[in-house]
C-alpha atoms as a PDB file:
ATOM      1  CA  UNK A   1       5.917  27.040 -11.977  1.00  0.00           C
ATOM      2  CA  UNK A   2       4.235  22.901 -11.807  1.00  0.00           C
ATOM      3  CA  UNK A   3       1.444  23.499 -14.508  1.00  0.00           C
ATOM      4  CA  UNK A   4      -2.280  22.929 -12.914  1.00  0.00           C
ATOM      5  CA  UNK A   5      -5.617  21.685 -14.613  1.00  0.00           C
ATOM      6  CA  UNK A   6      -8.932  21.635 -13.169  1.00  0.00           C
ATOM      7  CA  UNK A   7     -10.024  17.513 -13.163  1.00  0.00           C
ATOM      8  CA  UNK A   8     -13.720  16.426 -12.920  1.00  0.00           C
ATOM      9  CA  UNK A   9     -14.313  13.016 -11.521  1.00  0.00           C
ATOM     10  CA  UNK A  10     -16.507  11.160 -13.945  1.00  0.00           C
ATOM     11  CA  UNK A  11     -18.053   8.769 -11.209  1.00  0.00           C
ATOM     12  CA  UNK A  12     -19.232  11.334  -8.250  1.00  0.00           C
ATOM     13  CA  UNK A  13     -18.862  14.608 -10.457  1.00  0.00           C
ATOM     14  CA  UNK A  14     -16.437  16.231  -7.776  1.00  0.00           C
ATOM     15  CA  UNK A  15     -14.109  18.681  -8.653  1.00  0.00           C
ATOM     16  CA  UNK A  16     -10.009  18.732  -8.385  1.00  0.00           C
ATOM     17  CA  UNK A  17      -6.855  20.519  -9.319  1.00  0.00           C
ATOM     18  CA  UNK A  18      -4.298  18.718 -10.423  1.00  0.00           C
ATOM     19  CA  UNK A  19      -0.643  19.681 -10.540  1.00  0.00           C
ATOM     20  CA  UNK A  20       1.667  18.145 -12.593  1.00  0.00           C
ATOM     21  CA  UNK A  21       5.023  17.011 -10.406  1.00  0.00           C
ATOM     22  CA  UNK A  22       8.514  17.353 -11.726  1.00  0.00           C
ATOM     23  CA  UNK A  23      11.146  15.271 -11.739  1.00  0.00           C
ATOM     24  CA  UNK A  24      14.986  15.605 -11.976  1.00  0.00           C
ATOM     25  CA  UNK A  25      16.533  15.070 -14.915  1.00  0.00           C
ATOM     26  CA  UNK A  26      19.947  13.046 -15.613  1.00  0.00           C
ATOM     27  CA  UNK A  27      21.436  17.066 -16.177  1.00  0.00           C
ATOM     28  CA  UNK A  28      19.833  18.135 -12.777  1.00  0.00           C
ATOM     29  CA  UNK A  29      16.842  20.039 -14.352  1.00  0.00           C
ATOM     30  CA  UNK A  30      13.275  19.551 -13.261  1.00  0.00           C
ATOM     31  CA  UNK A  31      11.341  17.709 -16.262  1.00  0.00           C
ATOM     32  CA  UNK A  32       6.676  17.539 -16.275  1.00  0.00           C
ATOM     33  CA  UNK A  33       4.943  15.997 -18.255  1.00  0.00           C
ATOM     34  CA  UNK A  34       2.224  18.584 -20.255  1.00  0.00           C
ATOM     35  CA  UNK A  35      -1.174  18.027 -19.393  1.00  0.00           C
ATOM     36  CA  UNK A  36      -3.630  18.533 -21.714  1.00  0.00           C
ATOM     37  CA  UNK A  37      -6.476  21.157 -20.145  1.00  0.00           C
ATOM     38  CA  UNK A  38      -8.960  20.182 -23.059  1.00  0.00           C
ATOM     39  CA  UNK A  39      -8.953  16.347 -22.456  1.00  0.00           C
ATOM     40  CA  UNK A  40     -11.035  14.005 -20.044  1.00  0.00           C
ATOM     41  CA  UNK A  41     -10.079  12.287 -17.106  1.00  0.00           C
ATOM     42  CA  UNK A  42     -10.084   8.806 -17.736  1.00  0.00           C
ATOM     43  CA  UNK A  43     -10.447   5.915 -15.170  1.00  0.00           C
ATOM     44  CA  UNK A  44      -8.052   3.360 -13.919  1.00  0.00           C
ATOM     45  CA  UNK A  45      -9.220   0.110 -14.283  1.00  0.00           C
ATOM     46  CA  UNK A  46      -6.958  -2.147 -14.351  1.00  0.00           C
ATOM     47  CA  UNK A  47      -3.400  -2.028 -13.937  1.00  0.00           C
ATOM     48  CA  UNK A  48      -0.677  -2.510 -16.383  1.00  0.00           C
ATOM     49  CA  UNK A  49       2.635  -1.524 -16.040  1.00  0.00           C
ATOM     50  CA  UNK A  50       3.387  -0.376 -19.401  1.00  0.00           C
ATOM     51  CA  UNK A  51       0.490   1.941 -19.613  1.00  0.00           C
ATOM     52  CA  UNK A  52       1.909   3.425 -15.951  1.00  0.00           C
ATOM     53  CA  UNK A  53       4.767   5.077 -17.511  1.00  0.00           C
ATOM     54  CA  UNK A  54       5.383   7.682 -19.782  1.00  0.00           C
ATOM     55  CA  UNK A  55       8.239   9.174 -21.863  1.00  0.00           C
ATOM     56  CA  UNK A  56       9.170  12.931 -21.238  1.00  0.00           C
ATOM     57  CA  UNK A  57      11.813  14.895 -23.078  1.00  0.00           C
ATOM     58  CA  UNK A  58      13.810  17.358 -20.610  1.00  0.00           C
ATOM     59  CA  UNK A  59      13.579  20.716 -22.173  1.00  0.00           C
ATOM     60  CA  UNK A  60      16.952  21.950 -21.042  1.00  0.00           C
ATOM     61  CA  UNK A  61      18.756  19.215 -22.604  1.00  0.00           C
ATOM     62  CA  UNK A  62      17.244  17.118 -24.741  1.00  0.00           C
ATOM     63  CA  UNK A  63      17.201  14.068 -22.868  1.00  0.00           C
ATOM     64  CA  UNK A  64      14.219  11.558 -22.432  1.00  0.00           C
ATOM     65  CA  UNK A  65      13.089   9.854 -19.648  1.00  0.00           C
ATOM     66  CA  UNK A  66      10.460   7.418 -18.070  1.00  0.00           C
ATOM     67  CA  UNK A  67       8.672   8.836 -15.531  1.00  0.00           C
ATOM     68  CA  UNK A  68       5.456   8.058 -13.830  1.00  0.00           C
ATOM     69  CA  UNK A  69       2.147   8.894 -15.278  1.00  0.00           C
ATOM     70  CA  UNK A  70      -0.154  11.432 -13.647  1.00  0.00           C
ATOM     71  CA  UNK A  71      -2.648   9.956 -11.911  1.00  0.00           C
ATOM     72  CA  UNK A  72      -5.429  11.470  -9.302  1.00  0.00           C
ATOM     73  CA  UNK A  73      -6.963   9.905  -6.760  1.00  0.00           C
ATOM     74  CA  UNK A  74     -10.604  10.894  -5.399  1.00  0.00           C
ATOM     75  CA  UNK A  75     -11.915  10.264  -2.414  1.00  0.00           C
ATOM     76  CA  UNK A  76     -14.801   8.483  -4.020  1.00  0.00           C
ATOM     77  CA  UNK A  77     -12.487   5.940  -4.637  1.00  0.00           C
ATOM     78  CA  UNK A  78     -11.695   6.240  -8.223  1.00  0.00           C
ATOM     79  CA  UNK A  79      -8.396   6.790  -9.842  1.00  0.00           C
ATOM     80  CA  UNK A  80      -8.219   8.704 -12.723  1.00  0.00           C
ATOM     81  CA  UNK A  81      -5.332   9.184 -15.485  1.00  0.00           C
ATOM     82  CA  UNK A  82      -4.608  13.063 -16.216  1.00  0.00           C
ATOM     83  CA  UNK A  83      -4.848  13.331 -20.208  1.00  0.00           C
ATOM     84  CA  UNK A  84      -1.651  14.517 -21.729  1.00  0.00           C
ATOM     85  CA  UNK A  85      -0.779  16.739 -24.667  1.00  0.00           C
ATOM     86  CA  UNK A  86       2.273  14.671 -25.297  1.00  0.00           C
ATOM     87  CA  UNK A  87       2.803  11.042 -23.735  1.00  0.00           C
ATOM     88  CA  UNK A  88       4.823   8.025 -24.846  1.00  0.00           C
ATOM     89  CA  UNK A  89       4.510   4.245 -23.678  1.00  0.00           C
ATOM     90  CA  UNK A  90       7.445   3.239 -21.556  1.00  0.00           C
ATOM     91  CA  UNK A  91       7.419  -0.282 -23.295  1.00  0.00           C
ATOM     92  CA  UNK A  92       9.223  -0.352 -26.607  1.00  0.00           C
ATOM     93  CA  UNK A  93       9.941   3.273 -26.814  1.00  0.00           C
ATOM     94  CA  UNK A  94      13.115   4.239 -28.476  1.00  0.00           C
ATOM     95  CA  UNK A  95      16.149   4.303 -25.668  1.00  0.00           C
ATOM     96  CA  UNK A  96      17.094   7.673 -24.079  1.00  0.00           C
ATOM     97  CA  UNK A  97      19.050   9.986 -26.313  1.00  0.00           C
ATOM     98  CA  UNK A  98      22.331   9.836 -26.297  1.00  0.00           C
ATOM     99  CA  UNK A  99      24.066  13.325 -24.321  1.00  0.00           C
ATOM    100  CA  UNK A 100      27.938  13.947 -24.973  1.00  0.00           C
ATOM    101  CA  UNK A 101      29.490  13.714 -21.527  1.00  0.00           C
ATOM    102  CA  UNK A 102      30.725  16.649 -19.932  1.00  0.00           C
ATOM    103  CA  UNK A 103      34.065  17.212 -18.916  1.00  0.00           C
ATOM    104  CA  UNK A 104      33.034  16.604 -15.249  1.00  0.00           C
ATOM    105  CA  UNK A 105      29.848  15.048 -14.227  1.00  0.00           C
ATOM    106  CA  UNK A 106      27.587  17.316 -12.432  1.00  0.00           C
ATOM    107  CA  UNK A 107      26.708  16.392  -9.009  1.00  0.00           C
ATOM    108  CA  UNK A 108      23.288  14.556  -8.194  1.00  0.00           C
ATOM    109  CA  UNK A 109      19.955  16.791  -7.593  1.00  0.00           C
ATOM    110  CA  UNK A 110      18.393  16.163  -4.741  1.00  0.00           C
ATOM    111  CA  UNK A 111      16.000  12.924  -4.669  1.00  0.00           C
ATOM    112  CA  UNK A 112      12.180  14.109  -5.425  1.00  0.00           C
ATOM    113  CA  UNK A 113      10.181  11.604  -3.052  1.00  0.00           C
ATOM    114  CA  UNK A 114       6.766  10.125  -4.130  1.00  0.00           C
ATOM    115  CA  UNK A 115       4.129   9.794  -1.009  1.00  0.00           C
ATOM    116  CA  UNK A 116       3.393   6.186  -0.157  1.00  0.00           C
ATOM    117  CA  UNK A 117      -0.439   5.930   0.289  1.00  0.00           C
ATOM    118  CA  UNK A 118      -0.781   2.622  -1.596  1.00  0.00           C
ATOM    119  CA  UNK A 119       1.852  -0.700  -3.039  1.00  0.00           C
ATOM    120  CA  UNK A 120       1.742   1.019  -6.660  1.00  0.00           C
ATOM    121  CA  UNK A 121       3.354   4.418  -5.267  1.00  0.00           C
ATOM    122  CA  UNK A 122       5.694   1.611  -3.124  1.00  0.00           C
ATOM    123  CA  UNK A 123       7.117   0.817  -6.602  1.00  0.00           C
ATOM    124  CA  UNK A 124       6.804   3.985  -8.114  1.00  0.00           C
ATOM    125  CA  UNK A 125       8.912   5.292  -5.352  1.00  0.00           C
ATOM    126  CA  UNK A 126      11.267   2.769  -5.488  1.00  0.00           C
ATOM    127  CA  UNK A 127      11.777   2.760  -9.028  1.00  0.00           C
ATOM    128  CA  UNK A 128      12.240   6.575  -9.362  1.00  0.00           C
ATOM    129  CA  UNK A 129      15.334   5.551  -6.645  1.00  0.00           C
ATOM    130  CA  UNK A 130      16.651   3.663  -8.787  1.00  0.00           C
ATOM    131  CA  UNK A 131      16.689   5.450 -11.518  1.00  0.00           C
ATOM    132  CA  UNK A 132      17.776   8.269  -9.398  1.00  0.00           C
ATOM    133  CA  UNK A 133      21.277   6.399  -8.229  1.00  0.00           C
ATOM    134  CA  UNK A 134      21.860   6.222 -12.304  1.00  0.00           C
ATOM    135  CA  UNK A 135      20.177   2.817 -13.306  1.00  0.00           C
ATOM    136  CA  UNK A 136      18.640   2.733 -16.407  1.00  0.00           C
ATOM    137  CA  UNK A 137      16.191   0.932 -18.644  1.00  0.00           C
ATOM    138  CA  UNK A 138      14.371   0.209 -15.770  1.00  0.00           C
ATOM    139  CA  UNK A 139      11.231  -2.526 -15.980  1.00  0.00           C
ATOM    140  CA  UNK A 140       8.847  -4.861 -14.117  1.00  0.00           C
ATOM    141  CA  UNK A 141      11.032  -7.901 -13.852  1.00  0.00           C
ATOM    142  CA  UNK A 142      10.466 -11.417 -16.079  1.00  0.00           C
ATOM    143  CA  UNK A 143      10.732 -13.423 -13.059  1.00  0.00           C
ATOM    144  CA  UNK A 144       7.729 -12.816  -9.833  1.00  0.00           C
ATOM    145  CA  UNK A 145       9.364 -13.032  -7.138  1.00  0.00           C
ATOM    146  CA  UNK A 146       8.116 -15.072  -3.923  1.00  0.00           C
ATOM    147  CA  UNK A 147       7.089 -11.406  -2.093  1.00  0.00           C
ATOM    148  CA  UNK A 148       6.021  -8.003  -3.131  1.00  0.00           C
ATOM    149  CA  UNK A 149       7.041  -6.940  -7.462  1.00  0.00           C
ATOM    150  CA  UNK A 150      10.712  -7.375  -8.899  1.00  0.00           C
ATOM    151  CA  UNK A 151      12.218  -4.510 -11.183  1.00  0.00           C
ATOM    152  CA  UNK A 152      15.267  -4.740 -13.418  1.00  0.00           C
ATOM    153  CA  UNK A 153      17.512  -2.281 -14.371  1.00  0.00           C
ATOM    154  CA  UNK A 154      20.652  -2.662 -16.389  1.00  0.00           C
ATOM    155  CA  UNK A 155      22.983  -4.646 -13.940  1.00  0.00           C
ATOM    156  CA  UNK A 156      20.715  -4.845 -11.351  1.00  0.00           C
ATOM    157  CA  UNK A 157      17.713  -6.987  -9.672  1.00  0.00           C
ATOM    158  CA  UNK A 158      15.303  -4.990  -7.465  1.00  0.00           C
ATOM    159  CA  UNK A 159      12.290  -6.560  -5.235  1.00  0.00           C
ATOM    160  CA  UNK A 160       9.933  -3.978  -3.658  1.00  0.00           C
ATOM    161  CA  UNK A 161       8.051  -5.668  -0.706  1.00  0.00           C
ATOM    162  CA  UNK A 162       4.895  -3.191   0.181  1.00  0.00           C
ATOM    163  CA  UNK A 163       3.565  -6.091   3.311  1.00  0.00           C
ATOM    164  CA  UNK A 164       3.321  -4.925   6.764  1.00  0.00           C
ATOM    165  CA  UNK A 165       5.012  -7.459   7.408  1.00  0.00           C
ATOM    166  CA  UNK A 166       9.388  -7.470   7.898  1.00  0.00           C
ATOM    167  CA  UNK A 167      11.005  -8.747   5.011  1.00  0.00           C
ATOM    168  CA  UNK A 168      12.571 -12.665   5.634  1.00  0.00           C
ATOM    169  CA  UNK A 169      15.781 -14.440   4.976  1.00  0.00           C
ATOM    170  CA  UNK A 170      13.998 -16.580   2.466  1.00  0.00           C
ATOM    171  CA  UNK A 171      12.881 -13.222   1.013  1.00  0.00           C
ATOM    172  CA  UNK A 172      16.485 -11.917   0.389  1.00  0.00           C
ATOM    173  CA  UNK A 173      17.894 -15.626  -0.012  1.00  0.00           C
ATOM    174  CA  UNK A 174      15.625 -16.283  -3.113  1.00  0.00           C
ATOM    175  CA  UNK A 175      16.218 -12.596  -4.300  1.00  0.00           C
ATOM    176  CA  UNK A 176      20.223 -12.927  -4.338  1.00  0.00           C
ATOM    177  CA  UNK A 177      19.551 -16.520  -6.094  1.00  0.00           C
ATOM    178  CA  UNK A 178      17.495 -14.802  -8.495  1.00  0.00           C
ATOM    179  CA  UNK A 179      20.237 -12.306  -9.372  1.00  0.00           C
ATOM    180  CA  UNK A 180      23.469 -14.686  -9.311  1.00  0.00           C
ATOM    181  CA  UNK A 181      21.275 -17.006 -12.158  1.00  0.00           C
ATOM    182  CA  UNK A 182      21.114 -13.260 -14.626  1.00  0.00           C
ATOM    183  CA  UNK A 183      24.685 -12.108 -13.307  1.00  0.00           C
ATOM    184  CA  UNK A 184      23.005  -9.179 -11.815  1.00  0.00           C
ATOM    185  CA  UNK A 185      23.161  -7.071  -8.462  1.00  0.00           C
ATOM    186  CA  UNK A 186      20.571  -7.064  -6.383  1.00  0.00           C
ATOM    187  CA  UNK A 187      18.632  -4.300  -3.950  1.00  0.00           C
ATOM    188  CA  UNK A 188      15.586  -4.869  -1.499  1.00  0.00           C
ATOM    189  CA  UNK A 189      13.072  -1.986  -0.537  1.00  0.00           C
ATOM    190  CA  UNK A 190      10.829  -3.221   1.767  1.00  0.00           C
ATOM    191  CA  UNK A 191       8.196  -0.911   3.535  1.00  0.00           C
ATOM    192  CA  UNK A 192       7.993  -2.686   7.112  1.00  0.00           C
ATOM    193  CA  UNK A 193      12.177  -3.461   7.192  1.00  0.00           C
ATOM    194  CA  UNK A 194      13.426  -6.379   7.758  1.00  0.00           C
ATOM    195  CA  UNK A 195      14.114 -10.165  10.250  1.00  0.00           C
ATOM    196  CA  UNK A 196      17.329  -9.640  12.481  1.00  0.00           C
ATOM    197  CA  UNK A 197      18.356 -13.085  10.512  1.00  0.00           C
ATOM    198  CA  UNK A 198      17.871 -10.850   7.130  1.00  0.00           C
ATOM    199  CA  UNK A 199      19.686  -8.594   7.858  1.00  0.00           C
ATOM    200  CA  UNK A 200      22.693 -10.506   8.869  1.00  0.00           C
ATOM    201  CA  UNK A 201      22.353 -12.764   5.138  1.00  0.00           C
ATOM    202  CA  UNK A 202      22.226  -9.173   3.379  1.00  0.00           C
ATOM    203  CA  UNK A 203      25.429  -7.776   5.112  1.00  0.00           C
ATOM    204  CA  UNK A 204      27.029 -11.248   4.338  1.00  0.00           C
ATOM    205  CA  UNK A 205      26.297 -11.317   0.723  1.00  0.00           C
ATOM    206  CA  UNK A 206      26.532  -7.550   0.396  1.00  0.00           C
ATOM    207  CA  UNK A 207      22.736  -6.703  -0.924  1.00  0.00           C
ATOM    208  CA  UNK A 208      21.698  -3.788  -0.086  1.00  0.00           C
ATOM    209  CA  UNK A 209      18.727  -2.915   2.196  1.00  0.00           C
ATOM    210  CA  UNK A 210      16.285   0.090   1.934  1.00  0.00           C
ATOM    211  CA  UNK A 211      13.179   0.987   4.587  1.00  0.00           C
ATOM    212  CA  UNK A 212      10.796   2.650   2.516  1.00  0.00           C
ATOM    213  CA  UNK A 213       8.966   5.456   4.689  1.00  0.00           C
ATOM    214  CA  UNK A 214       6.035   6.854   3.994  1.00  0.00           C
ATOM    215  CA  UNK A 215       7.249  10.212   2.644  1.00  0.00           C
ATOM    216  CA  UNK A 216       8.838   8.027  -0.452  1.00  0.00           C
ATOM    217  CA  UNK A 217      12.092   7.881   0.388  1.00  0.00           C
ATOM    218  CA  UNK A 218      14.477   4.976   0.587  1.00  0.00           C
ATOM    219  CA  UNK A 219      16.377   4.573   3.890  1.00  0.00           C
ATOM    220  CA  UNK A 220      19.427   2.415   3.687  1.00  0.00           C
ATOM    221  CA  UNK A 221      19.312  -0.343   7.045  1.00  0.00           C
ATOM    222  CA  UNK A 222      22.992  -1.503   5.891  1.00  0.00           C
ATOM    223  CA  UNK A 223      26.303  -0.770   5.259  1.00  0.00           C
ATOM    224  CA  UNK A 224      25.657  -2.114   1.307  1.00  0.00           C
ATOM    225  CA  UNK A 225      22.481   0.492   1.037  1.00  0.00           C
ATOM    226  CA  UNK A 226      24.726   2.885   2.380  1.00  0.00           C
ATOM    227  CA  UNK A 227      27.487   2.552  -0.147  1.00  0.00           C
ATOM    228  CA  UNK A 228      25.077   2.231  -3.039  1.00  0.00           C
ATOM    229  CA  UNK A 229      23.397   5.956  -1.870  1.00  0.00           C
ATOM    230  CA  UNK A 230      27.159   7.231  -1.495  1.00  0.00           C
ATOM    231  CA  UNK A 231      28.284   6.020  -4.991  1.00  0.00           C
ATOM    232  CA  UNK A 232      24.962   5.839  -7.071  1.00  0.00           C
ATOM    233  CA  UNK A 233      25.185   3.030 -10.048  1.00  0.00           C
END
């Protein structure tokens, strides 16, 4: 059962419960951070992506993970980080621990989806995606890209456009330029699709294209996305 912790906002005073989500693990079991009921909300403000992530050992096998870091939002406007009895900074943590491989790998779990209420859980979902289809050591990108944030994976570019407005062909042009210079794949997740002229560059070049919807989860718009889903990394 997702463990629960009653959360006081320290700017209005209101009162919450929080529950802790789970995520799948590599092995397919769910993984939660532990919150820590004797700590104090603290509030967000300002945004680094290091400090969004933390490290969370599966306790089935072993394994550990990046995975977002719990965070509430009141309606008085404040965000506030859930303290944790245990939490690790994604940036220069030791790499996952090495699992022997099984004779067979087991099947994917389902994908857990992240609700999209603002651009951060845009690239929170689309990073949990990613990491879902098997890419690992996944990061904020050295190079900004012209639209929305870039993440890297092992192998792989990643831009995550949160505008309202359709993604362009200068928008995937300059993202698959961006990848050939580091040898890397590339993927686009964009949140209001994508130009008909787009489109037809990403089937051409074989990128793949993802409509994030508002429940969090990745839609593939191509045959590309499609294959990528199918296959994983």
């Amino acid at each position: 059962m997702p463990e629960s912790v009653p959360v006081r906002c320290p700017a209005c005073r209101r009162e919450h419960v929080y529950t802790a989500p789970s995520y799948p693990c590599a092995c397919g079991a769910p993984v939660a951070p532990s919150l820590d009921r004797s700590g104090a909300p603290a509030p967000v403000a300002h945004r680094v992506w290091d400090e969004d992530w933390i490290t969370v050992r599966c306790g089935s096998c072993g394994r550990r993970d990046q995975w977002p870091r719990p965070e509430l939002g009141c309606p008085c406007g404040t965000f506030l980080r859930i303290p944790l009895r245990e939490a690790a900074p994604a940036a220069g943590s030791a790499p996952a621990e090495s699992v022997p491989a099984a004779p067979a790998p087991p099947p994917r779990p389902a994908f857990q989806p992240v609700t999209i209420r603002t651009a951060r859980d845009a690239v929170t979902a689309a990073a949990l995606y990613l990491r879902w289809l098997g890419y690992e050591d996944i990061r904020r990108s050295d190079q900004r890209p012209p639209a929305g944030v870039g993440l890297a994976a092992r192998g792989l570019l990643a831009q995550v456009d949160p505008a309202v407005r359709p993604a362009s062909l200068r928008d995937v042009e300059c993202l698959w330029l961006t990848a050939m210079t580091e040898s890397a794949g590339c993927a686009y997740f964009s949140l209001a699709g994508y130009t008909d002229d787009a489109r037809g560059r990403a089937d051409a070049l074989g990128i793949p294209l993802f409509v994030l919807d508002l429940t969090g989860t990745p839609q593939p718009v191509n045959e590309p996305a499609a294959t990528l889903r199918s296959t994983g990394a």
